[in-house]
Protein backbone atom coordinates (compact mmCIF):
# COMPACT_ATOMS: atom_id res chain seq x y z
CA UNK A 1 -7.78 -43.43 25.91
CA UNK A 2 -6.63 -41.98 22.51
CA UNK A 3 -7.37 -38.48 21.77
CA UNK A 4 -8.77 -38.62 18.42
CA UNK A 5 -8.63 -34.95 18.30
CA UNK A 6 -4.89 -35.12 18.47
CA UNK A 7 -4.46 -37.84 15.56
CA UNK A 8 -6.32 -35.95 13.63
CA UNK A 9 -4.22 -33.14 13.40
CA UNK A 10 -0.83 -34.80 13.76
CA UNK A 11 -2.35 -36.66 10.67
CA UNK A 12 -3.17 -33.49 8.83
CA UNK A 13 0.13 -31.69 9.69
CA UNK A 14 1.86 -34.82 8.23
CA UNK A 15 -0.28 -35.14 4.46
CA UNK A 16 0.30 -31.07 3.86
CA UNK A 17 3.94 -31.21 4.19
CA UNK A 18 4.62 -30.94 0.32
CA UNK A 19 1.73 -27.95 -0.12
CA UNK A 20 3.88 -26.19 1.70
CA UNK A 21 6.99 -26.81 0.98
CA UNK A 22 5.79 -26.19 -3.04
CA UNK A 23 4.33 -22.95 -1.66
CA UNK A 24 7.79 -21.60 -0.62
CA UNK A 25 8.63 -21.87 -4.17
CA UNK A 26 5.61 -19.89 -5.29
CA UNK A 27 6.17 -17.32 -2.44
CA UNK A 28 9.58 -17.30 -3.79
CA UNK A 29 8.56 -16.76 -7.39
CA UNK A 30 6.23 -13.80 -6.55
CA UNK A 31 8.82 -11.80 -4.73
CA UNK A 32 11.38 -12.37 -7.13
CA UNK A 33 9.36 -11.37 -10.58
CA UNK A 34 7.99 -8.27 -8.30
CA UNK A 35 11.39 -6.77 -7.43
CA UNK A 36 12.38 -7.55 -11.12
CA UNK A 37 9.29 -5.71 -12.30
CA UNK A 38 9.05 -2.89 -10.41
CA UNK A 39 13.11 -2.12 -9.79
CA UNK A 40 12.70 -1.31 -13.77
CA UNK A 41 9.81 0.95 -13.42
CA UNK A 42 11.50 3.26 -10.99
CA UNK A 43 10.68 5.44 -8.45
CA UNK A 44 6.84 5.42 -7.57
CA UNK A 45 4.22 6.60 -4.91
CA UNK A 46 1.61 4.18 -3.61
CA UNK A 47 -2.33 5.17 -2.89
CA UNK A 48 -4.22 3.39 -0.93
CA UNK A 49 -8.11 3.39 -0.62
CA UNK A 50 -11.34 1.75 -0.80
CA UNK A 51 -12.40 -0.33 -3.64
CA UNK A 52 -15.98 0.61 -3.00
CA UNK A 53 -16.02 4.43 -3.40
CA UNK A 54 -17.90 5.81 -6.16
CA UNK A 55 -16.18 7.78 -9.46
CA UNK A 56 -19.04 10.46 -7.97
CA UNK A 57 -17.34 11.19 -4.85
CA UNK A 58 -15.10 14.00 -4.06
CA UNK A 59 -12.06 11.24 -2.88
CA UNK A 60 -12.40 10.15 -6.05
CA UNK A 61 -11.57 13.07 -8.23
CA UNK A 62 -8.73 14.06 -5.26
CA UNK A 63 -7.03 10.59 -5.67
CA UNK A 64 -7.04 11.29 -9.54
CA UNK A 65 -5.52 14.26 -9.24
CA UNK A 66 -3.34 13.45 -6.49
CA UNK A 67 -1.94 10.62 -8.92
CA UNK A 68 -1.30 13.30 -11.70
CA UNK A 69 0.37 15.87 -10.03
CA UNK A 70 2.66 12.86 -8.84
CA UNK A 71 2.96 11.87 -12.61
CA UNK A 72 4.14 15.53 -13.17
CA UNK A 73 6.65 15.23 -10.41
CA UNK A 74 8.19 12.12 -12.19
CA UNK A 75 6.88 9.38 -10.30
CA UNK A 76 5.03 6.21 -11.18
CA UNK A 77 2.02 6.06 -9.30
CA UNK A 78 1.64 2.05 -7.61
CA UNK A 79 -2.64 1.35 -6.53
CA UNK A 80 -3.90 -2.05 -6.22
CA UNK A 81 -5.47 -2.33 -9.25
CA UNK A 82 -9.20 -2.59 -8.43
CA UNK A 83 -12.18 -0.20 -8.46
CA UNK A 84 -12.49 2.65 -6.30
CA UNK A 85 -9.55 5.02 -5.04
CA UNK A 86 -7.52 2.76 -6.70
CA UNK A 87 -8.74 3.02 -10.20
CA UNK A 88 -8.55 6.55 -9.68
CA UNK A 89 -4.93 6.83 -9.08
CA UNK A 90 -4.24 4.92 -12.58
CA UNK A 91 -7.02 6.93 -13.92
CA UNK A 92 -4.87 10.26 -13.44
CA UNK A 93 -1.52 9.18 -14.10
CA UNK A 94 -2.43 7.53 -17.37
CA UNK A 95 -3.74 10.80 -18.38
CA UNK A 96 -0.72 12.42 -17.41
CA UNK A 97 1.04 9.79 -19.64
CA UNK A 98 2.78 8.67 -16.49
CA UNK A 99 3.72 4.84 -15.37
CA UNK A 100 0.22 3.62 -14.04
CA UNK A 101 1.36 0.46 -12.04
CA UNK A 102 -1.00 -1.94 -10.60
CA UNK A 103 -0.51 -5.06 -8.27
CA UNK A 104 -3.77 -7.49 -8.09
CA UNK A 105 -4.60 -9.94 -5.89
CA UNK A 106 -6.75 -12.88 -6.76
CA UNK A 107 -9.74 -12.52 -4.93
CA UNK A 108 -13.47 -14.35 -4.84
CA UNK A 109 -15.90 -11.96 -6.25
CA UNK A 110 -13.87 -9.36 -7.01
CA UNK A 111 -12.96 -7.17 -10.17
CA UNK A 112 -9.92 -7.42 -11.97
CA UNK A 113 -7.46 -5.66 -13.11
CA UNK A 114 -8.81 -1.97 -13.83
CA UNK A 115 -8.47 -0.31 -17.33
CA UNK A 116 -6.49 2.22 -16.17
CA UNK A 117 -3.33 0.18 -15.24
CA UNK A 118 -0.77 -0.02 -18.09
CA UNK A 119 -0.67 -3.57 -19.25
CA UNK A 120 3.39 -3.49 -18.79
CA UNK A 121 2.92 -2.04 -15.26
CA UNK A 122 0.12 -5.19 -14.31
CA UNK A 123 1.18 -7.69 -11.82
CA UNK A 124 -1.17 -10.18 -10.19
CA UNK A 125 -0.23 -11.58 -6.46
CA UNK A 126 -1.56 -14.79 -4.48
CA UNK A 127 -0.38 -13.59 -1.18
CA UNK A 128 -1.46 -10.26 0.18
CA UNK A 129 1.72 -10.50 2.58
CA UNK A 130 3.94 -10.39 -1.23
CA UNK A 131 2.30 -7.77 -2.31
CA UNK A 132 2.16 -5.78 0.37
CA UNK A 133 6.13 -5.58 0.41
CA UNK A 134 5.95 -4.46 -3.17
CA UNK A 135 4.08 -1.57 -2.18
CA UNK A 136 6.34 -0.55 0.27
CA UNK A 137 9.61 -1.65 -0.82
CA UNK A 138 9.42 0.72 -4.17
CA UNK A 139 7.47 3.36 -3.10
CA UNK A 140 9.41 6.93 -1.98
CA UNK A 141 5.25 7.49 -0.08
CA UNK A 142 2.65 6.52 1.07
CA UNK A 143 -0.94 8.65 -0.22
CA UNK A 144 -4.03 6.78 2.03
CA UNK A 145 -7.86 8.11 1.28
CA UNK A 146 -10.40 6.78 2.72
CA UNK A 147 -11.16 2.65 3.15
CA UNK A 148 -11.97 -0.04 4.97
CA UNK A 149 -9.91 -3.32 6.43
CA UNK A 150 -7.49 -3.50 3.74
CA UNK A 151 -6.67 0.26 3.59
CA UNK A 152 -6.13 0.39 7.40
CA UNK A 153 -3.89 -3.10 6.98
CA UNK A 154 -1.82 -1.27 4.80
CA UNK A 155 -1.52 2.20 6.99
CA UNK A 156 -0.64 0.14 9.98
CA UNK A 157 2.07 -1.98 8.89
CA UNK A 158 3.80 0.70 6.89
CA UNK A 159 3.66 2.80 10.24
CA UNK A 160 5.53 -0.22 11.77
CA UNK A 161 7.81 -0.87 9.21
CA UNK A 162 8.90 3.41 9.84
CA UNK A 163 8.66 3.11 13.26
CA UNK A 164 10.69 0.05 13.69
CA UNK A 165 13.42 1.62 11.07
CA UNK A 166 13.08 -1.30 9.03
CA UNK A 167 11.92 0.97 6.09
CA UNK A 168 13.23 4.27 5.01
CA UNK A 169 11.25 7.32 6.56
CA UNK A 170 8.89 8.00 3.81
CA UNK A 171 5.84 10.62 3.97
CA UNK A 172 3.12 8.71 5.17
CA UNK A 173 -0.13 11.24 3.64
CA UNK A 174 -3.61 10.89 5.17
CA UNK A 175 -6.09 12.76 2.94
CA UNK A 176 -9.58 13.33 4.82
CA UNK A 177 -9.55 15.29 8.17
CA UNK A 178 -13.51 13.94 8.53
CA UNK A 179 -12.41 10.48 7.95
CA UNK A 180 -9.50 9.93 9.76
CA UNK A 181 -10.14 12.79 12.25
CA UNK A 182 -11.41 10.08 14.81
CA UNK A 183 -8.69 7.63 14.58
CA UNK A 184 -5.93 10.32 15.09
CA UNK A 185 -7.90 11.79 18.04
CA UNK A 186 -7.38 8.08 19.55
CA UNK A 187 -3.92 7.66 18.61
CA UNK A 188 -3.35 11.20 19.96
CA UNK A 189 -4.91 10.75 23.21
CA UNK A 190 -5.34 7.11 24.11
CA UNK A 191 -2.06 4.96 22.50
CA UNK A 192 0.14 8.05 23.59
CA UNK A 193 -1.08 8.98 27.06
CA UNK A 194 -1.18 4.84 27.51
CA UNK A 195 2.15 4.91 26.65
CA UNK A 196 1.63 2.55 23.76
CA UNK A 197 3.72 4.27 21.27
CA UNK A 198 5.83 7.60 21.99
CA UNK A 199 4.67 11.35 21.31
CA UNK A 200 7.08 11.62 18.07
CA UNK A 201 5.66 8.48 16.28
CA UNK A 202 2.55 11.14 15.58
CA UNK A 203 4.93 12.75 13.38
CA UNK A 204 5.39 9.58 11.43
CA UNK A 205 1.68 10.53 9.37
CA UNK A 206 0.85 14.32 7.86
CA UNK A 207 -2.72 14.33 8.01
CA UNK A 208 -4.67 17.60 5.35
CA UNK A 209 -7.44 17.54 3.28
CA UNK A 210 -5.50 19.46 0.56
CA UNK A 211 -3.82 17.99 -2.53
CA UNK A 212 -1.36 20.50 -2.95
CA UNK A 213 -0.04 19.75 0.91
CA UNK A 214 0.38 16.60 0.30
CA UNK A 215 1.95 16.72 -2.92
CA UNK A 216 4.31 19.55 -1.46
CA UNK A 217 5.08 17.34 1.86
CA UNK A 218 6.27 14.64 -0.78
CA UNK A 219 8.04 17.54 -2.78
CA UNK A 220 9.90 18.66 0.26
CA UNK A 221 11.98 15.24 0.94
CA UNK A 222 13.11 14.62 -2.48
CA UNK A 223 14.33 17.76 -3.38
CA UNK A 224 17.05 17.46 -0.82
CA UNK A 225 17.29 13.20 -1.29
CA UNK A 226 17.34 10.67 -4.18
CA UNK A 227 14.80 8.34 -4.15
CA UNK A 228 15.77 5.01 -3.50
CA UNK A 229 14.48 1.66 -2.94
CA UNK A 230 13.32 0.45 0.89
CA UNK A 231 14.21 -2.16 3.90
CA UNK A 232 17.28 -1.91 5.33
CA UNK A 233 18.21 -5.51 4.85
């Protein structure tokens, strides 16, 4: 008997061979016009956080001025280019006449590019796995606040990419002892004491609810190192 299940998807397999093949060539074109872009615009830190919190709330105003203190340092300051935490990071480095960089995604129901992001500095992705190396790959840290999936996608794999060695060992900054108190408890006392990762990879994060700690943590590696672009390929 034939399994029509089977045909099925031998059949579909076969009639999307040239998608994807043509969507190497777009993956392709995406990497290469971000490493282009953002080589040019230099040194930069990244902040990550949730699209959905409120220009009332205290993250908010922290983020902006976490972005502009950054400006002052001589950094470009990298967000994702949507509401939230992330407007606020372009928010305060455009202020600060800094480079306000923002990488988009094109998503269903979702606001564009935010006001705050120079117009030179915009880039607009397809593939959240291209633009998540752009974060990373030109960014001497990484500043998280407070999110949801995305901002946790982000932590995580950049944690993996230090771990692993397969990115330079760049300050990793948690700002919100409240919000993130919880997950660090269970990396502290459930991945470790299960073995899952080792004691020192809880050095890999510095976790304060103070701007000026953070900003000095960053301080602190590039006064004795230049920056320099990531992955050790």
């Amino acid at each position: 008997m034939v399994d029509k299940t089977k045909m099925l998807i031998s059949g579909t397999y076969k009639k999307s061979l040239d998608r994807e093949v043509w969507s190497i060539f777009k993956i392709m074109g995406e990497l290469v016009e971000g490493y282009d872009r953002l080589f040019q615009i230099g040194p930069c830190v990244s902040i990550f956080g949730s699209a959905r919190t409120p220009e009332s709330s205290p993250y908010y105003q922290k983020a902006k001025e976490f972005a502009a203190q950054l400006t002052q340092m001589g950094f470009g300051v990298i967000t994702g280019a949507g509401p939230g935490i992330m407007q606020a990071g372009n928010e305060g480095a455009m202020e600060q006449g800094g480079k306000s960089v923002g990488l988009g995604i094109e998503l269903p129901h979702e606001q564009g590019i935010n006001q705050f992001v120079q117009k030179e500095y915009a880039l607009n992705f397809d593939y959240f796995f291209v633009r998540k190396v752009m974060f990373i790959k030109y960014s001497q840290a990484l500043v998280v606040f407070p999110g949801g999936f995305g901002t946790m996608d982000e932590l995580f794999e950049s944690l993996t990419l230090v771990q692993t060695n397969k990115v330079s060992k760049i300050p990793i900054i948690l700002i919100g002892k409240e919000y993130w108190g919880g997950l660090v408890h269970w990396i502290e006392t459930t991945m470790i004491n299960e073995g899952t990762i080792s004691s020192s990879d809880r050095d890999l994060f510095y976790l304060t609810d103070s701007i000026e700690e953070g900003v000095q943590k960053i301080r602190e590696v590039y006064e004795v190192q230049e920056p320099m672009p990531n992955f050790y390929f």
